[in-house]
N, C-alpha and C. Protein backbone atom coordinates (compact mmCIF):
# COMPACT_ATOMS: atom_id res chain seq x y z
N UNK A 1 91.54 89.55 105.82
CA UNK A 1 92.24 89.87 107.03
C UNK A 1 92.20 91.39 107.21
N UNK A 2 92.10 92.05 108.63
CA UNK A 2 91.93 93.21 108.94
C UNK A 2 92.53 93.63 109.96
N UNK A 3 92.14 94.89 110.62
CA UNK A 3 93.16 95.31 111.95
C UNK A 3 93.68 96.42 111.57
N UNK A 4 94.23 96.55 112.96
CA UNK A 4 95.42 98.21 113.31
C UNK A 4 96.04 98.03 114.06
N UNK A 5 97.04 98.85 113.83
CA UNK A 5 98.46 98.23 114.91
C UNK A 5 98.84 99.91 114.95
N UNK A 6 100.13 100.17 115.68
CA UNK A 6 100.44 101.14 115.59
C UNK A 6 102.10 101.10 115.73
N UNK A 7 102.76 101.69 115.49
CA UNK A 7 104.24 101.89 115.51
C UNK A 7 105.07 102.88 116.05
N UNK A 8 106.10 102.97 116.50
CA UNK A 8 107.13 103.41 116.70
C UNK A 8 108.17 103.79 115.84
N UNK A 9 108.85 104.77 115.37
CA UNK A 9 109.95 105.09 114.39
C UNK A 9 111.09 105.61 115.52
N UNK A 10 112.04 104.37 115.38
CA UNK A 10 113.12 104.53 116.22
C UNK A 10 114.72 104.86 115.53
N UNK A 11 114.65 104.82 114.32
CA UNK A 11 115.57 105.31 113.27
C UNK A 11 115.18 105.76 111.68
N UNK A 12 116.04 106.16 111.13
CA UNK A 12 115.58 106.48 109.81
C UNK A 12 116.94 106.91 109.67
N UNK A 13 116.85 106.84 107.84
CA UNK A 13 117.83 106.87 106.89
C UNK A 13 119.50 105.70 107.46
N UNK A 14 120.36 106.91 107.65
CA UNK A 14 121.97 106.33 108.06
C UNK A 14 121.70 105.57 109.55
N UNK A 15 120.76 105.67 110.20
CA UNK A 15 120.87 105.38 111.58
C UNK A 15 120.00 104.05 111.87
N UNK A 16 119.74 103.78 110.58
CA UNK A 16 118.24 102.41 110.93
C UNK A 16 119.71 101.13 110.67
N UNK A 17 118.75 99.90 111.10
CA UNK A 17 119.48 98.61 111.19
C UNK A 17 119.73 98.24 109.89
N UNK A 18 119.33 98.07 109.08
CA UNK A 18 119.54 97.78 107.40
C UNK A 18 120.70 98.53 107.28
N UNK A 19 120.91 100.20 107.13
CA UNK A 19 121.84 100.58 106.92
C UNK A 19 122.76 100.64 107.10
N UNK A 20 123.07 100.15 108.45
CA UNK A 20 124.40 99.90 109.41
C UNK A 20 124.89 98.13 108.93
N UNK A 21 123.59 97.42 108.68
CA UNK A 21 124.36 95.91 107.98
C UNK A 21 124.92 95.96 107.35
N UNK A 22 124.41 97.78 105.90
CA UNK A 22 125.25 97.73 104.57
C UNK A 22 126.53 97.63 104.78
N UNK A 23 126.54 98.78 106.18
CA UNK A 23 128.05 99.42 106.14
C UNK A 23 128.97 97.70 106.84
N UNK A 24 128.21 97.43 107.31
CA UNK A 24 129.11 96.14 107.89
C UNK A 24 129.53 94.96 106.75
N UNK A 25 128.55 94.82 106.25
CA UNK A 25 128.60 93.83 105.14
C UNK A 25 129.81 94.38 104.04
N UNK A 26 130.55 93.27 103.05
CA UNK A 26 131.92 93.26 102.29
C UNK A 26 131.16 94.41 101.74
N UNK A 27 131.86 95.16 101.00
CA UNK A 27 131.99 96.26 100.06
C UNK A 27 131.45 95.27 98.37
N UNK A 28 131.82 94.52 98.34
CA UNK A 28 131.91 94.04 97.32
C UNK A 28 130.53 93.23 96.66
N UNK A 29 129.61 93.01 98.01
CA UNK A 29 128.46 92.12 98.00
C UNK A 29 127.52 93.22 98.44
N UNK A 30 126.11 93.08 97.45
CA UNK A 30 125.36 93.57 97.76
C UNK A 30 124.15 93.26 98.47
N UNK A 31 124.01 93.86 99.67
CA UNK A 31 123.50 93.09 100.76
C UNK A 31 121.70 93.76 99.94
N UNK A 32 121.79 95.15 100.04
CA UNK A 32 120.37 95.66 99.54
C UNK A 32 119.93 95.64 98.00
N UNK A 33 119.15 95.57 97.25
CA UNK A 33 119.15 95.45 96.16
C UNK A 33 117.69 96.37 95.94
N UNK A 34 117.80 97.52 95.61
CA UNK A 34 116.65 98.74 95.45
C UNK A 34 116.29 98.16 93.98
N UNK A 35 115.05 97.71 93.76
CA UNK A 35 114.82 97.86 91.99
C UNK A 35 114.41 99.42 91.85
N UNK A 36 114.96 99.65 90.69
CA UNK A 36 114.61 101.53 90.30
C UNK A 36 113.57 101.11 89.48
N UNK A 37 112.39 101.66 89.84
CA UNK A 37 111.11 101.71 89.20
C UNK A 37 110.50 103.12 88.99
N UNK A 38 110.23 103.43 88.18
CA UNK A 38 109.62 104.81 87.88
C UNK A 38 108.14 104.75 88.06
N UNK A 39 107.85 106.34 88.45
CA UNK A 39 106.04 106.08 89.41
C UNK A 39 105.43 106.29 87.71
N UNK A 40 103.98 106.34 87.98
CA UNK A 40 103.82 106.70 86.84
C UNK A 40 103.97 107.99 86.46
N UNK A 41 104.13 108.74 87.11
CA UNK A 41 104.15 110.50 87.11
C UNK A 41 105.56 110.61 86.29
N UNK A 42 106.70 109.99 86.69
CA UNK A 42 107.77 109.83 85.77
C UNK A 42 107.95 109.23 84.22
N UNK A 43 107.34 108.43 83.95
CA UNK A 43 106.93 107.89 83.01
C UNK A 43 106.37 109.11 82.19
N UNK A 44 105.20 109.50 82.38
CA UNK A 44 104.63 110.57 81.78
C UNK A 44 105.47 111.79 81.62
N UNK A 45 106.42 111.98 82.09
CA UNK A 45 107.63 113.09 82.21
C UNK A 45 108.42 112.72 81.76
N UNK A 46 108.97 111.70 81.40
CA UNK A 46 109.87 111.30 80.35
C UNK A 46 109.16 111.05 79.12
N UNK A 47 108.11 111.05 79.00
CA UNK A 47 107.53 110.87 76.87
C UNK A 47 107.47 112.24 77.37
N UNK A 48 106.88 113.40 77.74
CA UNK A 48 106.68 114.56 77.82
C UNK A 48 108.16 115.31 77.40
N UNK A 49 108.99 114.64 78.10
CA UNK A 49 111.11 115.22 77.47
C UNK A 49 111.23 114.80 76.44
N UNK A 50 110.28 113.35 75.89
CA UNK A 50 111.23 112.82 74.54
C UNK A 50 110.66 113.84 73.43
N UNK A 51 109.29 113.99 73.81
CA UNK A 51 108.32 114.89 72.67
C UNK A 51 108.84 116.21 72.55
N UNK A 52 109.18 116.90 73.21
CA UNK A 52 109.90 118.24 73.70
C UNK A 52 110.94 118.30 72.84
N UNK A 53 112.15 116.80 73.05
CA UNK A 53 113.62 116.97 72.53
C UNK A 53 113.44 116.67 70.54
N UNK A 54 111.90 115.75 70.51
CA UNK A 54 112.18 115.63 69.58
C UNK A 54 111.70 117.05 68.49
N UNK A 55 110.90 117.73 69.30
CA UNK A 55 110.30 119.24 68.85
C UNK A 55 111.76 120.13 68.69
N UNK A 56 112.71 119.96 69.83
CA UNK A 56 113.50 120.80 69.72
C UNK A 56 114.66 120.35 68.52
N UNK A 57 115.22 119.29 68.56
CA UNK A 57 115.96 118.81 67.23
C UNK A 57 115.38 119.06 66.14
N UNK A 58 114.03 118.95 65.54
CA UNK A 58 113.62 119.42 64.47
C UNK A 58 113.85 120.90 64.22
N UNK A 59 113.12 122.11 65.59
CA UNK A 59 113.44 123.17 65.03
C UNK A 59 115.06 124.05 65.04
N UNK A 60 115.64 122.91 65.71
CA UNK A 60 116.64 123.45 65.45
C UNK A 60 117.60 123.31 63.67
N UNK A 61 117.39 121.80 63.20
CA UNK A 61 117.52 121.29 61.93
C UNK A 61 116.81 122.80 60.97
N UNK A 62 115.88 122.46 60.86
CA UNK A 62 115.14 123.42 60.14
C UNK A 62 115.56 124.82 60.41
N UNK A 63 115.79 125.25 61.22
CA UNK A 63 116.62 126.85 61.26
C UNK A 63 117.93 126.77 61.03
N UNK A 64 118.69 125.61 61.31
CA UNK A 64 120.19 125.87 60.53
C UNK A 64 120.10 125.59 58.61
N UNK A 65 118.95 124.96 58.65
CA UNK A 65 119.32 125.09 56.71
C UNK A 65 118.38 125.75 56.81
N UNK A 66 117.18 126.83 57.16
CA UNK A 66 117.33 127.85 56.04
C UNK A 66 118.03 129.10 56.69
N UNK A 67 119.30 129.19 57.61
CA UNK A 67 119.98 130.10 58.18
C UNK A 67 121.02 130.00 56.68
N UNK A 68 121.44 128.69 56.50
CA UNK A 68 122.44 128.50 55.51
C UNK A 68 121.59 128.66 54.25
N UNK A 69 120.45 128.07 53.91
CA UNK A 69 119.92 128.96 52.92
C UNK A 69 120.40 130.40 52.16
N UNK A 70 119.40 131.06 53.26
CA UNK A 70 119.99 132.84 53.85
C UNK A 70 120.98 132.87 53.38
N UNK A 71 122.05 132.21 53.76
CA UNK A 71 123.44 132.97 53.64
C UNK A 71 123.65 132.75 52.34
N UNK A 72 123.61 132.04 51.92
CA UNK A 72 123.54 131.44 51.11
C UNK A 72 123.95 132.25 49.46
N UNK A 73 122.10 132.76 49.41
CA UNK A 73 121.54 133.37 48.59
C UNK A 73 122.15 134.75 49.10
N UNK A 74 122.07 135.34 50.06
CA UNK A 74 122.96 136.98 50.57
C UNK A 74 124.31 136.95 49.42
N UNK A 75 125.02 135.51 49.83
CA UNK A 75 126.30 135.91 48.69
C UNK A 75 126.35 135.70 47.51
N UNK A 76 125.55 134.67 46.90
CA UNK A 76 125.23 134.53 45.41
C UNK A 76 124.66 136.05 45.05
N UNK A 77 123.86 136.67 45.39
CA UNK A 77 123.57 137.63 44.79
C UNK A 77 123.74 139.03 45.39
N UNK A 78 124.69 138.85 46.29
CA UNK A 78 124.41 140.67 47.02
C UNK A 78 125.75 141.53 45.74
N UNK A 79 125.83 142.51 46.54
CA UNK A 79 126.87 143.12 45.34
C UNK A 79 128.54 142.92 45.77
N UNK A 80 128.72 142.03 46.89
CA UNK A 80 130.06 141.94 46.92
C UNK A 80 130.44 140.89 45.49
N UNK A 81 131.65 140.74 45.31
CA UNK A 81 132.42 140.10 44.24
C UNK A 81 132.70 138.79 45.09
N UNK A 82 133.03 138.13 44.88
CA UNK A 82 134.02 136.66 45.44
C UNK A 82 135.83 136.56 45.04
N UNK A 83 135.47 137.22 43.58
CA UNK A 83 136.19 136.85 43.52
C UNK A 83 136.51 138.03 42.72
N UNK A 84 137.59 139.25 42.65
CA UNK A 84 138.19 139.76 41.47
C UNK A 84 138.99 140.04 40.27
């Protein structure tokens, strides 16, 4: 099957007929039902955040113990006392 047609845009967004049923229709019933689907461009941008967060939790792990390391060793051996 083939062809061309052409159209008219006589509303959009708050002002089209769908949207005005929402507002008419109970509060309670959902007249529209959007499935949330991610494009693929999102997909790829979310493993791209997970790889990132999981880069960033590691270097953050790893710089708080050997920060505490550091400190660590500074007071075991510098020349203050602990204790007199």
């Amino acid at each position: 099957m083939s062809g061309s047609g052409k159209a008219v845009v006589l509303a959009v967004g708050k002002h089209s007929l769908v949207e005005r049923e929402i507002k008419l229709a109970d509060k309670s019933q959902n007249v529209l039902m959007i499935e949330k689907e991610l494009t693929p461009f999102q997909k790829k941008l979310e493993v791209l955040a997970n790889i990132i967060g999981t880069y960033a939790k590691l270097i953050c792990t790893a710089s708080l113990i050997l920060f505490g390391i550091v400190w660590l060793i500074h007071v075991l051996l510098g020349p203050h006392k602990l204790i007199d």
